[in-house]
N, C-alpha and C. Protein backbone atom coordinates (compact mmCIF):
# COMPACT_ATOMS: atom_id res chain seq x y z
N UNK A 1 -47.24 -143.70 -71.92
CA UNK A 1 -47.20 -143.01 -73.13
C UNK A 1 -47.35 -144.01 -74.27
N UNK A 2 -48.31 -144.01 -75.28
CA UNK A 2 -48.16 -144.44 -75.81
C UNK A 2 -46.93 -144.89 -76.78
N UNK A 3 -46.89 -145.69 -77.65
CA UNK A 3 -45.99 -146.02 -78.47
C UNK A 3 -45.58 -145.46 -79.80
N UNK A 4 -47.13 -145.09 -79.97
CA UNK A 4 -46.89 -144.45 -81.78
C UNK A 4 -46.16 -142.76 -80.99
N UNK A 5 -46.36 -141.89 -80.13
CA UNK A 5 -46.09 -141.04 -79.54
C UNK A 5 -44.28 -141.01 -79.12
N UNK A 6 -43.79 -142.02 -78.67
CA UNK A 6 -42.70 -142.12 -78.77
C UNK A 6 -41.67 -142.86 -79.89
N UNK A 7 -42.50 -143.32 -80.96
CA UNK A 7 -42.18 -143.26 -82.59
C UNK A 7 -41.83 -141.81 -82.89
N UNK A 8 -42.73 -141.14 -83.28
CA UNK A 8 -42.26 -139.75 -83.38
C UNK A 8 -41.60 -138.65 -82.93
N UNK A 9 -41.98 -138.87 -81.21
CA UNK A 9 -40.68 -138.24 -80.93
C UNK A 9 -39.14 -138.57 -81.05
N UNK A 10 -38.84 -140.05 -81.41
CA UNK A 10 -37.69 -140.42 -81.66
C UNK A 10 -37.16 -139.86 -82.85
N UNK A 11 -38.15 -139.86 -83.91
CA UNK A 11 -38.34 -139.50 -85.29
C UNK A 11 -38.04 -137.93 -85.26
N UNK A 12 -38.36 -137.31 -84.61
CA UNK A 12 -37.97 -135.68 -84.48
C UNK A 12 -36.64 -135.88 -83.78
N UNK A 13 -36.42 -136.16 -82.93
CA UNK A 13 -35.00 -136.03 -81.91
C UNK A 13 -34.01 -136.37 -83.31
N UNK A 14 -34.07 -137.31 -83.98
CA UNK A 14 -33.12 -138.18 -85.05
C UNK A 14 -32.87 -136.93 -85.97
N UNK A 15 -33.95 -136.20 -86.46
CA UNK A 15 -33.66 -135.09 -87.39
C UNK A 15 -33.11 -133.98 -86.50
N UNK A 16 -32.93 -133.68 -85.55
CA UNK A 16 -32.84 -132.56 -84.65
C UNK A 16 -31.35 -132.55 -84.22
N UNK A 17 -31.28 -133.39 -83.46
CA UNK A 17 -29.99 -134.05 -82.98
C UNK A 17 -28.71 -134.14 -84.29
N UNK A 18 -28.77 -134.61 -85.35
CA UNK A 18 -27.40 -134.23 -85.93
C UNK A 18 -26.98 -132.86 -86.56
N UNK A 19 -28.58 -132.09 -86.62
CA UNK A 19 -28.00 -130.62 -86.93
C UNK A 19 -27.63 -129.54 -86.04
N UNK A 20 -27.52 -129.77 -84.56
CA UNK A 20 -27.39 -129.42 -83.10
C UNK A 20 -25.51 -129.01 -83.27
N UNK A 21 -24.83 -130.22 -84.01
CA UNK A 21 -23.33 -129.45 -83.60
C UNK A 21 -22.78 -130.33 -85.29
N UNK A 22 -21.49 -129.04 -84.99
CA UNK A 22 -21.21 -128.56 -86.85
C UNK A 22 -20.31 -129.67 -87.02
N UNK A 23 -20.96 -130.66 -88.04
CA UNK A 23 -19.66 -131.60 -88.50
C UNK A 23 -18.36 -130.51 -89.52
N UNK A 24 -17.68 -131.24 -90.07
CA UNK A 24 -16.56 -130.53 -90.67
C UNK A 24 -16.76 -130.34 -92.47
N UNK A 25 -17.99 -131.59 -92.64
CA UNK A 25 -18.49 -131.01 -94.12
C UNK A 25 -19.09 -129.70 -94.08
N UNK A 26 -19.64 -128.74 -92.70
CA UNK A 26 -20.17 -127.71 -93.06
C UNK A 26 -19.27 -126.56 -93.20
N UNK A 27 -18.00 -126.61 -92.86
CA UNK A 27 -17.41 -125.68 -92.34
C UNK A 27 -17.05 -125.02 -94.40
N UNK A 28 -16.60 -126.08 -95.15
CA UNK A 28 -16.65 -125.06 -96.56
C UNK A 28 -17.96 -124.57 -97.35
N UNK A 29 -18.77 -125.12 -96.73
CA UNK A 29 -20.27 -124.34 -96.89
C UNK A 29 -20.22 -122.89 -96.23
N UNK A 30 -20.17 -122.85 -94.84
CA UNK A 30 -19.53 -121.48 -94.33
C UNK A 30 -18.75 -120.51 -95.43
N UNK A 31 -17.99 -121.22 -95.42
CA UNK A 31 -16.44 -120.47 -96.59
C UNK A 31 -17.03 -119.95 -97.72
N UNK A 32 -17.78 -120.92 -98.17
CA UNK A 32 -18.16 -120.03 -99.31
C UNK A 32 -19.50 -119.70 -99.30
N UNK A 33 -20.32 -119.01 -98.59
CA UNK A 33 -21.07 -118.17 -98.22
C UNK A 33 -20.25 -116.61 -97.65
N UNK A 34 -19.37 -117.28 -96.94
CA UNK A 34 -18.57 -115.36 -96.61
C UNK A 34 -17.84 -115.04 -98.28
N UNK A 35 -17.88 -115.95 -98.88
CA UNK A 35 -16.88 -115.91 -99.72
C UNK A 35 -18.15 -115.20 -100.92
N UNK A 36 -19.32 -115.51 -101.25
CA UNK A 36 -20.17 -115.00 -101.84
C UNK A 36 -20.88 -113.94 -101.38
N UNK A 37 -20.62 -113.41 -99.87
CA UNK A 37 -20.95 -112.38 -99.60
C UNK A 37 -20.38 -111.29 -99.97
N UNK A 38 -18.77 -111.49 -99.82
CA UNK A 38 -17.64 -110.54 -100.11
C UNK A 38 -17.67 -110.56 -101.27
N UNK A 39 -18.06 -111.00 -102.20
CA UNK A 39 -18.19 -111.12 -103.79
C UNK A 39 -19.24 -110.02 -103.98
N UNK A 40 -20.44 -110.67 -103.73
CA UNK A 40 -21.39 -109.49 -103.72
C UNK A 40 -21.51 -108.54 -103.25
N UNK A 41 -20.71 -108.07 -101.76
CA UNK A 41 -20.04 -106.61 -101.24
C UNK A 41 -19.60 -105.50 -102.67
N UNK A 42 -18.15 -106.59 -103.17
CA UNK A 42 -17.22 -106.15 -103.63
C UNK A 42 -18.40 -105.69 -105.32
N UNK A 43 -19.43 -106.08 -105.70
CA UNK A 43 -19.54 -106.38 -107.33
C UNK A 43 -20.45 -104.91 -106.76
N UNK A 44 -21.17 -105.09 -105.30
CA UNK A 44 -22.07 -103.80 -105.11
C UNK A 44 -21.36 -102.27 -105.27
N UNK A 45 -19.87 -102.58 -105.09
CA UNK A 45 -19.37 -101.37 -104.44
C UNK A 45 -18.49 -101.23 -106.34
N UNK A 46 -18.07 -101.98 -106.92
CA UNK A 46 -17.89 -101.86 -107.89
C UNK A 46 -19.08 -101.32 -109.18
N UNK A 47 -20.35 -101.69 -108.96
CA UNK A 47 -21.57 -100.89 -109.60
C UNK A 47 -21.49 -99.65 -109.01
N UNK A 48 -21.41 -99.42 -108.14
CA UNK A 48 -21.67 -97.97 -107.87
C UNK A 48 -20.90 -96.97 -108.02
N UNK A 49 -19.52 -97.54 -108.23
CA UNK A 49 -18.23 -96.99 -108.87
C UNK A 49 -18.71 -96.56 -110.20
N UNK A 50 -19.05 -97.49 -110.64
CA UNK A 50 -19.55 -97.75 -112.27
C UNK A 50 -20.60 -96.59 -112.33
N UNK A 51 -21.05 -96.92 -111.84
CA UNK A 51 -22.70 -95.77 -112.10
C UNK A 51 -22.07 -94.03 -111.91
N UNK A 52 -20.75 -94.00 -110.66
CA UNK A 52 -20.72 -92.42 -110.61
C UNK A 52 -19.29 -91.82 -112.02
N UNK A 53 -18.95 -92.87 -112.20
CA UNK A 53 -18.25 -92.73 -113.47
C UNK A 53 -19.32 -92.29 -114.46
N UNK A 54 -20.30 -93.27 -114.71
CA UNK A 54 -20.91 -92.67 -115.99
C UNK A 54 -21.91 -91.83 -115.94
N UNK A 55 -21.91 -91.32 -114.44
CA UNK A 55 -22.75 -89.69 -114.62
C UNK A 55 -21.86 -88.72 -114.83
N UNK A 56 -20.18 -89.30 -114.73
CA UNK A 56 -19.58 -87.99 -114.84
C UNK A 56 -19.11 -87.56 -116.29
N UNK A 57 -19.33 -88.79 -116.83
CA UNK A 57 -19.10 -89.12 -117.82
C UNK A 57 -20.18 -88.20 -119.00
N UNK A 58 -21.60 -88.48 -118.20
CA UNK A 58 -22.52 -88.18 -118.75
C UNK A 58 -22.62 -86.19 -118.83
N UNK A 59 -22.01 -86.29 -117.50
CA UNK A 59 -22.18 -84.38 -117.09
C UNK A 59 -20.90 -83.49 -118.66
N UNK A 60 -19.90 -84.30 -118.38
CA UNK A 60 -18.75 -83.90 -119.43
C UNK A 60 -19.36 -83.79 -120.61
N UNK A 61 -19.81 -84.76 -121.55
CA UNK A 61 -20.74 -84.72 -122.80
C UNK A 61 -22.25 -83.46 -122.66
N UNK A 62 -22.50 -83.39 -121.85
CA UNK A 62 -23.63 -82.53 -122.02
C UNK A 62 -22.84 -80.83 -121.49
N UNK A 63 -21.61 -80.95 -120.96
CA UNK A 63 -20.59 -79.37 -121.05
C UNK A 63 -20.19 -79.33 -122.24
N UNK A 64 -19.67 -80.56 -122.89
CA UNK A 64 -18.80 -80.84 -124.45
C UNK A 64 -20.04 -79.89 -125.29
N UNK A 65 -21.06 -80.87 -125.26
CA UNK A 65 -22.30 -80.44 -126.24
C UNK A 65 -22.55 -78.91 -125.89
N UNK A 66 -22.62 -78.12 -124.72
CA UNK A 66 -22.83 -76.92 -124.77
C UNK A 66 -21.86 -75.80 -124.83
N UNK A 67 -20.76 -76.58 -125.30
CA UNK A 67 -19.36 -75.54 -125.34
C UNK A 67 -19.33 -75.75 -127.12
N UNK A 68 -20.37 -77.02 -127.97
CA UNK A 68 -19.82 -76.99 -129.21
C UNK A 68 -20.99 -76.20 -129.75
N UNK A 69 -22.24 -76.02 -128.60
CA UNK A 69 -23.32 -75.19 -129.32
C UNK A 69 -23.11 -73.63 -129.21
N UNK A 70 -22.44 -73.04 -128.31
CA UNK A 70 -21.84 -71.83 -128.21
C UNK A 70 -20.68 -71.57 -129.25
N UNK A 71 -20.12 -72.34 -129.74
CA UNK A 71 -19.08 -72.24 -131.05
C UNK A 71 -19.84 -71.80 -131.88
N UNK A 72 -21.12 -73.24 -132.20
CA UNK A 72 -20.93 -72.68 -133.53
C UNK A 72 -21.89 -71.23 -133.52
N UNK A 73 -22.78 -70.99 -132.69
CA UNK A 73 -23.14 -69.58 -132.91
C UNK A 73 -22.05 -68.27 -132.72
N UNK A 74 -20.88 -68.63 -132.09
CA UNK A 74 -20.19 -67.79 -132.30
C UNK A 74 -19.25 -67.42 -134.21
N UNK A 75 -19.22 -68.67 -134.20
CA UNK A 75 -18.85 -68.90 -135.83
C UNK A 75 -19.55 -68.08 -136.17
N UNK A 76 -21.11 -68.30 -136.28
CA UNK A 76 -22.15 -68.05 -136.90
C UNK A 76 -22.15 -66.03 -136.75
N UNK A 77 -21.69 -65.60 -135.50
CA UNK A 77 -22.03 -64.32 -135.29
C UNK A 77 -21.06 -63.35 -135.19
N UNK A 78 -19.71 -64.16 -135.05
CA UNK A 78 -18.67 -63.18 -135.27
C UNK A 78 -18.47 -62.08 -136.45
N UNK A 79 -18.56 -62.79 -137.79
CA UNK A 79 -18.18 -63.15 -138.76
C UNK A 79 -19.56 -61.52 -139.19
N UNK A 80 -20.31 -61.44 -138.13
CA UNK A 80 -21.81 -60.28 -138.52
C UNK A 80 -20.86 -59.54 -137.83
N UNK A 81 -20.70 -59.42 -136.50
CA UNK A 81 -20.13 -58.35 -135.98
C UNK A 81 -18.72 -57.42 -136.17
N UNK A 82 -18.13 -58.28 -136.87
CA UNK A 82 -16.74 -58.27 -137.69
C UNK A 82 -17.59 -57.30 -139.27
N UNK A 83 -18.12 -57.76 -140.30
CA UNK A 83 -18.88 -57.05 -141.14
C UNK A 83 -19.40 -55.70 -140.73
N UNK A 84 -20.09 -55.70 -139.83
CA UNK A 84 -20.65 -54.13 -138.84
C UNK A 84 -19.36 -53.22 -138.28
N UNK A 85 -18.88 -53.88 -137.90
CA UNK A 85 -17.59 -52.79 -137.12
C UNK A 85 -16.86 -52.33 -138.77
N UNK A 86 -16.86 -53.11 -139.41
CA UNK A 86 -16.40 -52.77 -140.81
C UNK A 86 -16.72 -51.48 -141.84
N UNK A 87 -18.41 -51.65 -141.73
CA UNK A 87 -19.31 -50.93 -142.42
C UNK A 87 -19.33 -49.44 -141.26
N UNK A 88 -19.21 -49.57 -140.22
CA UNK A 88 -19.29 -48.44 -139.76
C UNK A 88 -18.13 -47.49 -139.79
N UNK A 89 -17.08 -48.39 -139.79
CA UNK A 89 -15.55 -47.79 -140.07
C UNK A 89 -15.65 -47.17 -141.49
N UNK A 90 -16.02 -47.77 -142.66
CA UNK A 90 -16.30 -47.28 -143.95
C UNK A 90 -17.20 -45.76 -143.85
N UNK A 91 -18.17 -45.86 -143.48
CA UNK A 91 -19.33 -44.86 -142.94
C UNK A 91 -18.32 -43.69 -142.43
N UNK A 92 -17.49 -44.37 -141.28
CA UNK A 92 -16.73 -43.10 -140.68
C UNK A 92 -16.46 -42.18 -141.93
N UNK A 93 -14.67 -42.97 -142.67
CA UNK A 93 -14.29 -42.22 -143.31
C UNK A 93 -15.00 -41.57 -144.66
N UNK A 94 -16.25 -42.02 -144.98
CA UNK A 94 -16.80 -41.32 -145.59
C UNK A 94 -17.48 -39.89 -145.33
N UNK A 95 -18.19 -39.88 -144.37
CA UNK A 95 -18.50 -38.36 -143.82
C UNK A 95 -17.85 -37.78 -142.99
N UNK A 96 -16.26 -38.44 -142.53
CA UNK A 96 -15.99 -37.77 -142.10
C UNK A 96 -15.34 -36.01 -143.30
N UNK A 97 -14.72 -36.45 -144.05
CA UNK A 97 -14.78 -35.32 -145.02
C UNK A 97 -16.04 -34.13 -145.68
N UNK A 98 -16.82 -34.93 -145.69
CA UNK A 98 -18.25 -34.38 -145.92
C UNK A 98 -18.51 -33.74 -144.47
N UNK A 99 -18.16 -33.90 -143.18
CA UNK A 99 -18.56 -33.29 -142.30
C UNK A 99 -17.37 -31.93 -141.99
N UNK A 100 -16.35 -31.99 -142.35
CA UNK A 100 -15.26 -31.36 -142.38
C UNK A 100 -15.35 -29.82 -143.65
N UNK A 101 -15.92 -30.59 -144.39
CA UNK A 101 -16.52 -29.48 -145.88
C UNK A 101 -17.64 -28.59 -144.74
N UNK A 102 -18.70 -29.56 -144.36
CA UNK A 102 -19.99 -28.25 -144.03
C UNK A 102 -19.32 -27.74 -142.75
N UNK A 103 -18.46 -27.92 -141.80
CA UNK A 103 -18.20 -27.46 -141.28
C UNK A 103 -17.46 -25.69 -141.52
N UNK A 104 -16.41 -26.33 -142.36
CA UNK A 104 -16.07 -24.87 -143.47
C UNK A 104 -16.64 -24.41 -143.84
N UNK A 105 -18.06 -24.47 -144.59
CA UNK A 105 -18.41 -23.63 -145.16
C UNK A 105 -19.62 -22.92 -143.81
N UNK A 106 -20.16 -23.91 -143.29
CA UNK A 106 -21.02 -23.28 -142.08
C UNK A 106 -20.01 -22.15 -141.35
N UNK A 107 -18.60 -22.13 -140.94
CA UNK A 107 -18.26 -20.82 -140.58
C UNK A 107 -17.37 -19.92 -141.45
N UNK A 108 -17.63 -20.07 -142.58
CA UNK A 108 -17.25 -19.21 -143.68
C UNK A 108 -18.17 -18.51 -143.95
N UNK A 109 -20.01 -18.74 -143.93
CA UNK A 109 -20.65 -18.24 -144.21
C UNK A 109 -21.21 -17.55 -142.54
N UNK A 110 -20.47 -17.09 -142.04
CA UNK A 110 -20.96 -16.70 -140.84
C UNK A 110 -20.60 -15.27 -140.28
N UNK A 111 -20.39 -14.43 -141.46
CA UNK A 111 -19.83 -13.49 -141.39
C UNK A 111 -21.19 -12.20 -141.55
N UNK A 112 -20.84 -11.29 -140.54
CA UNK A 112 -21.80 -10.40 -140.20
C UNK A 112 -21.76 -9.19 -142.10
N UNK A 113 -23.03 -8.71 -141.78
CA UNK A 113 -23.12 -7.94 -143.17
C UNK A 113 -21.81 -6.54 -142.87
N UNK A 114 -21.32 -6.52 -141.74
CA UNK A 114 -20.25 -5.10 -141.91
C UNK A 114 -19.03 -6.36 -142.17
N UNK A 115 -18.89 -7.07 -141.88
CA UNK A 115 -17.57 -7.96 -142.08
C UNK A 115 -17.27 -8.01 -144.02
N UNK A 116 -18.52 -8.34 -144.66
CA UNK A 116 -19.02 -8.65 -145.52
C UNK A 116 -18.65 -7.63 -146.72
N UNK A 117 -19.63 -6.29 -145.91
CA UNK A 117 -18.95 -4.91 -147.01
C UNK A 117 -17.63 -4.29 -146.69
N UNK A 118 -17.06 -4.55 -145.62
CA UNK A 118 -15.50 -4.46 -145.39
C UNK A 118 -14.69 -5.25 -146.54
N UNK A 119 -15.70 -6.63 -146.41
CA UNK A 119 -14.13 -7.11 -147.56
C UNK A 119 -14.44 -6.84 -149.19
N UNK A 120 -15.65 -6.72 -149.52
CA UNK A 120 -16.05 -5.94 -150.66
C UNK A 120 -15.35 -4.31 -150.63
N UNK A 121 -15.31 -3.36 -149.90
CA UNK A 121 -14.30 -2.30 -150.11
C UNK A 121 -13.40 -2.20 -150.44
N UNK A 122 -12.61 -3.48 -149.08
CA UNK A 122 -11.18 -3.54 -149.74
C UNK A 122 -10.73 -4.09 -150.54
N UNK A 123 -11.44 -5.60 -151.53
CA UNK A 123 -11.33 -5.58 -152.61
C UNK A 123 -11.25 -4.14 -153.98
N UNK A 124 -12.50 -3.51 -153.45
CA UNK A 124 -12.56 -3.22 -155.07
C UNK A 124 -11.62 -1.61 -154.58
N UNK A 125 -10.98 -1.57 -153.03
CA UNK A 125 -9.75 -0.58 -153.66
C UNK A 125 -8.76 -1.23 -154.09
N UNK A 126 -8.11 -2.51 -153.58
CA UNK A 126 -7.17 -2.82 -153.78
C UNK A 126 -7.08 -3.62 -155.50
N UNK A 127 -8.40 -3.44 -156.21
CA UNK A 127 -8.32 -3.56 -157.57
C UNK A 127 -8.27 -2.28 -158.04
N UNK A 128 -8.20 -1.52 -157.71
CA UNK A 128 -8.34 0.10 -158.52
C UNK A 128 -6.67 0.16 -158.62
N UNK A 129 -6.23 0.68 -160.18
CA UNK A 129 -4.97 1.13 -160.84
C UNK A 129 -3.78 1.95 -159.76
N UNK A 130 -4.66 2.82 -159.36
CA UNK A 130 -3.79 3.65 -158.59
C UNK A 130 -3.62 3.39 -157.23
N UNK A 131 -4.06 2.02 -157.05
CA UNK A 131 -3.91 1.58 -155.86
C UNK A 131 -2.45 1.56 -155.20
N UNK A 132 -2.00 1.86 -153.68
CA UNK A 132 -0.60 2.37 -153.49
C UNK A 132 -0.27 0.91 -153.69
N UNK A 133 -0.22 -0.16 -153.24
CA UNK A 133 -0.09 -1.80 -153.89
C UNK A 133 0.62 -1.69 -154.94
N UNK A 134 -0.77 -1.50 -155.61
CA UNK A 134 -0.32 -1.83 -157.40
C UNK A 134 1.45 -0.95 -157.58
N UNK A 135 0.72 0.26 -157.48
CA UNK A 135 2.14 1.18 -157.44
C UNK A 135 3.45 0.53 -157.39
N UNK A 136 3.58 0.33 -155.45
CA UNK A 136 4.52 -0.48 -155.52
C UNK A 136 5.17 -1.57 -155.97
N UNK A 137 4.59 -2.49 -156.21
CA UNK A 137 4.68 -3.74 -157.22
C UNK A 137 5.54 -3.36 -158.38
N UNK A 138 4.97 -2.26 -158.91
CA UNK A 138 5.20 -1.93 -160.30
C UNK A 138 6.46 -0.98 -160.61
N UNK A 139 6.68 -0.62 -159.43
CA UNK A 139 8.28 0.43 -159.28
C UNK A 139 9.56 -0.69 -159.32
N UNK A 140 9.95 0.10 -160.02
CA UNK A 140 11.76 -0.48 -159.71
C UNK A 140 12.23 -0.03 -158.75
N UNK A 141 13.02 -0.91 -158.12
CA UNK A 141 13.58 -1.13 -157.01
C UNK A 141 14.77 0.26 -156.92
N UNK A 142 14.54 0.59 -155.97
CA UNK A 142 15.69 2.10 -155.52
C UNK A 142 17.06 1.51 -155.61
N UNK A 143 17.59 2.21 -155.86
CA UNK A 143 19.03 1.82 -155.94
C UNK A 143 19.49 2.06 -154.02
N UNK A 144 20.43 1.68 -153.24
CA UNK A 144 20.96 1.36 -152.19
C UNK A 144 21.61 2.58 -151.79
N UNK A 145 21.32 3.19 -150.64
CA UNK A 145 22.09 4.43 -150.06
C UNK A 145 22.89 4.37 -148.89
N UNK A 146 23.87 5.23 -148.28
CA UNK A 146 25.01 4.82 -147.26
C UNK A 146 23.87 5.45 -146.11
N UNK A 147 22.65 6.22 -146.38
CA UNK A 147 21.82 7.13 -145.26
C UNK A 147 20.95 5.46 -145.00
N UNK A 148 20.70 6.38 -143.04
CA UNK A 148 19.88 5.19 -142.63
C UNK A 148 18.84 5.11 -143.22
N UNK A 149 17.83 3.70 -143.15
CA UNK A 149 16.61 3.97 -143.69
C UNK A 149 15.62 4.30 -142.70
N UNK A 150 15.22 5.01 -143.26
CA UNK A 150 13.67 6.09 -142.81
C UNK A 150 12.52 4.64 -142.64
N UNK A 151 11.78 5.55 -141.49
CA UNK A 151 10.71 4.95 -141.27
C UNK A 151 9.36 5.05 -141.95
N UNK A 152 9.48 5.91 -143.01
CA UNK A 152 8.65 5.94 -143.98
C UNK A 152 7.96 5.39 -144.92
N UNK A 153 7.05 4.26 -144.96
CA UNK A 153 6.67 3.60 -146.20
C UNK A 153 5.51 4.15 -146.91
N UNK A 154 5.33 3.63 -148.30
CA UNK A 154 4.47 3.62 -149.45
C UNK A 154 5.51 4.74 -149.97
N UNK A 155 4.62 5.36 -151.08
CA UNK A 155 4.83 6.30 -152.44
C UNK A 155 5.69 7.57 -151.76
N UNK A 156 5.78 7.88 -150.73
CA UNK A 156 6.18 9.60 -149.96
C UNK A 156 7.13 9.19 -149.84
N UNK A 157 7.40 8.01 -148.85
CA UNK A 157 9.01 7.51 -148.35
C UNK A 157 9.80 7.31 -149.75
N UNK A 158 9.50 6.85 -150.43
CA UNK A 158 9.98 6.49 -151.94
C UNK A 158 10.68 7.81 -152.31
N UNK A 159 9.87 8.65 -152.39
CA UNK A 159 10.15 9.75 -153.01
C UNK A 159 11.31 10.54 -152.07
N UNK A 160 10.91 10.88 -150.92
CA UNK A 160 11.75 11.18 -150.46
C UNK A 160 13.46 10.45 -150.18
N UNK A 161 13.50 9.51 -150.26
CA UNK A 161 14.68 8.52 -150.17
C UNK A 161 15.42 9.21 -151.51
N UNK A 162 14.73 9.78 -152.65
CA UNK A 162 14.86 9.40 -154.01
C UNK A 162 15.24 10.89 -154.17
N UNK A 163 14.97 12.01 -152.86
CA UNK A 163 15.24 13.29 -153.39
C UNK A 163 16.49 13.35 -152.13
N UNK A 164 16.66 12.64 -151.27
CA UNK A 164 17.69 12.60 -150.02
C UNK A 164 19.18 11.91 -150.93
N UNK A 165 19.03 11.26 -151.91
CA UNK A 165 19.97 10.88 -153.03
C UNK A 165 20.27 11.66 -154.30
N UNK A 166 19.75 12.61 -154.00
CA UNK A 166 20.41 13.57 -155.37
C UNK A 166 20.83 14.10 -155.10
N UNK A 167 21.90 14.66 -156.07
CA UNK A 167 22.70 15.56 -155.25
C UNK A 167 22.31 17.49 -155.45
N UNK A 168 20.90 17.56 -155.91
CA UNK A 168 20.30 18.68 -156.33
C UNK A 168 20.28 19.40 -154.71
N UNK A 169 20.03 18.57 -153.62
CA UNK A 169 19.15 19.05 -152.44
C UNK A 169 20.62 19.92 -151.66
């Protein structure tokens, strides 16, 4: 074998050979490689903590924002529907009287033409002078008798009460 051939392989074995078994400078190289792994475990699992916080974060503000956009249109629309229930309440008690009037007079005027000259008759007897009414109205009161009273009314019973008290009969 040549010589320059076993130059180099000596030259490889030399680099080969002390990295084959672990001196004790490597062992805190180790250490802190697990030690930067668990770092970067721990920073991964801490971002992602981070990240579901601020979607929840994010979901809350966009409920906030749609609970303050439903306010204010409620502000905005109560305040109409409150006015309307108002105006219609007003409306009520206004016709309701006006509906109460045509009602009266719609069945006041609903009277048949014999209903009609019935009460025109008995008006214009019970305006006539000699009406038995008037009469009575206009008599003085009988004086009080110990006889029962008769079942007799108007102008006859009168009279007779009035001839059952004298002492002519």
């Amino acid at each position: 074998m040549p010589w320059y051939l076993l130059l180099i392989l000596g030259f490889l074995l030399s680099l080969f050979l002390p990295s084959c078994h672990t001196p004790e400078s490597s062992i805190p190289a180790r250490e802190a490689l697990h030690t930067q792994a668990e770092q970067n475990r721990r920073l991964a699992e801490l971002q992602q903590t981070w990240m579901q916080e601020r979607q929840e974060l994010f979901r809350q503000r966009d409920t906030l924002e749609r609970e303050r956009a439903e306010w204010a249109t409620a502000r905005v629309r109560d305040p109409v529907i409150a006015a309307a229930i108002l105006r219609v309440g007003e409306l009520a008690l206004c016709v309701t009287p006006l509906a109460l009037c045509w009602l009266l007079l719609r069945t006041s005027t609903s009277n048949t033409p014999d209903e009609l000259l019935a009460e025109v008759l008995l008006e214009a007897h019970l305006a006539t002078p000699d009406s038995p009414v008037l009469r009575l109205e206009a008599r003085p009161a009988a004086p009080l008798s110990h006889s029962p009273p008769s079942r007799l009314t108007g102008p006859t019973a009168a009279t007779q009460t009035d001839d059952a008290d004298s002492p002519e009969c």
